[in-house]
Protein backbone atom coordinates (compact mmCIF):
# COMPACT_ATOMS: atom_id res chain seq x y z
CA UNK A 1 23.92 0.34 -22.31
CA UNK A 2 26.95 -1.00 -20.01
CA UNK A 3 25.64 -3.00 -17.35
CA UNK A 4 29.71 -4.69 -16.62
CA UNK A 5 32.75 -4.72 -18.68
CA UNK A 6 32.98 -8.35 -18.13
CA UNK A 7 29.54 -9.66 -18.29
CA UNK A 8 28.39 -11.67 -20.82
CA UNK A 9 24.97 -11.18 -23.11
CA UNK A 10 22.99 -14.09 -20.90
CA UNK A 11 23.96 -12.00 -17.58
CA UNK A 12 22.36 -8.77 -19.18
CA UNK A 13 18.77 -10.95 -20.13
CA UNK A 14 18.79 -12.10 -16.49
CA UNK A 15 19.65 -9.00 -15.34
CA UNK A 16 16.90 -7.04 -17.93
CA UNK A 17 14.50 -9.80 -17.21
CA UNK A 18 14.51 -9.35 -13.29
CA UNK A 19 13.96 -5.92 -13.61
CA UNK A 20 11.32 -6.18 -16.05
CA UNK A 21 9.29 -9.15 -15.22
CA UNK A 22 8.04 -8.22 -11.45
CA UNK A 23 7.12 -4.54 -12.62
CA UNK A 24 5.12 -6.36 -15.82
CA UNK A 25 3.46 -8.62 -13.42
CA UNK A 26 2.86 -6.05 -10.65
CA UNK A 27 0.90 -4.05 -13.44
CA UNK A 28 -0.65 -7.01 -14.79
CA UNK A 29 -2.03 -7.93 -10.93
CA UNK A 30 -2.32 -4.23 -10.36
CA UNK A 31 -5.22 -4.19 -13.54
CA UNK A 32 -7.11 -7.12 -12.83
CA UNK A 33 -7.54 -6.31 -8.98
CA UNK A 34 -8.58 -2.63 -9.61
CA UNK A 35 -11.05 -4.66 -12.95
CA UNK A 36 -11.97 -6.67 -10.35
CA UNK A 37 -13.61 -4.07 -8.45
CA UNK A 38 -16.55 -3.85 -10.99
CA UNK A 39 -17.91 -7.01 -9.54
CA UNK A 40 -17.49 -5.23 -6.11
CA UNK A 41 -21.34 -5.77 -4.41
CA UNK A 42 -20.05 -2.70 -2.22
CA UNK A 43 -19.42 -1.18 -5.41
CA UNK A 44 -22.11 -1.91 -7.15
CA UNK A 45 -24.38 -1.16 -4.77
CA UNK A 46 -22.59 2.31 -3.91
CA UNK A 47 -23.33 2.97 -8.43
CA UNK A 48 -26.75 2.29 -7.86
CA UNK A 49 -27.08 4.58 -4.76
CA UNK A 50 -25.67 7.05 -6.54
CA UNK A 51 -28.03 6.60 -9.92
CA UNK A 52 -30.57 6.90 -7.79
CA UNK A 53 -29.59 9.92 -5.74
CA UNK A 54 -28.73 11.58 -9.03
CA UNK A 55 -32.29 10.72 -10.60
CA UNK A 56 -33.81 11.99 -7.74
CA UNK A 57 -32.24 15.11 -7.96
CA UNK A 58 -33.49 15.46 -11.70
CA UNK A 59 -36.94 14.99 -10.83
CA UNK A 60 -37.91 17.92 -9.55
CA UNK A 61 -36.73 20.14 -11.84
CA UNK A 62 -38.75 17.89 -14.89
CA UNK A 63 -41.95 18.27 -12.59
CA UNK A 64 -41.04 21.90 -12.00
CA UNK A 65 -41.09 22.64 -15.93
CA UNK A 66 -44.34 20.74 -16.97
């Protein structure tokens, strides 16, 4: 890969690197905010409302069959 006829191998690391490094680091951000979310008490709270709802909805059909 060309990046300039003239430039030399340290201008095409700087070059690679400031490409590279903020789309690393916006992934790396990008995975510990949506990790992060886990420890949510929203979300948390919105898992358990939804256990519950879908244990509900089991019930009858176990009473229903005994």
């Amino acid at each position: 890969m060309l990046l300039a006829y003239t430039a030399s191998g340290w201008t095409q690391v700087i070059v690679a690197l400031s490409i590279f490094v903020p789309v690393v680091a916006a992934l790396a951000i990008t995975i510990v905010v949506l990790r992060g979310s886990k420890s949510d008490p929203d979300e948390q709270r919105w898992r358990q409302d939804a256990a519950e709802r879908k244990q509900r909805e089991h019930e009858p059909e176990e009473r229903s069959s005994t």
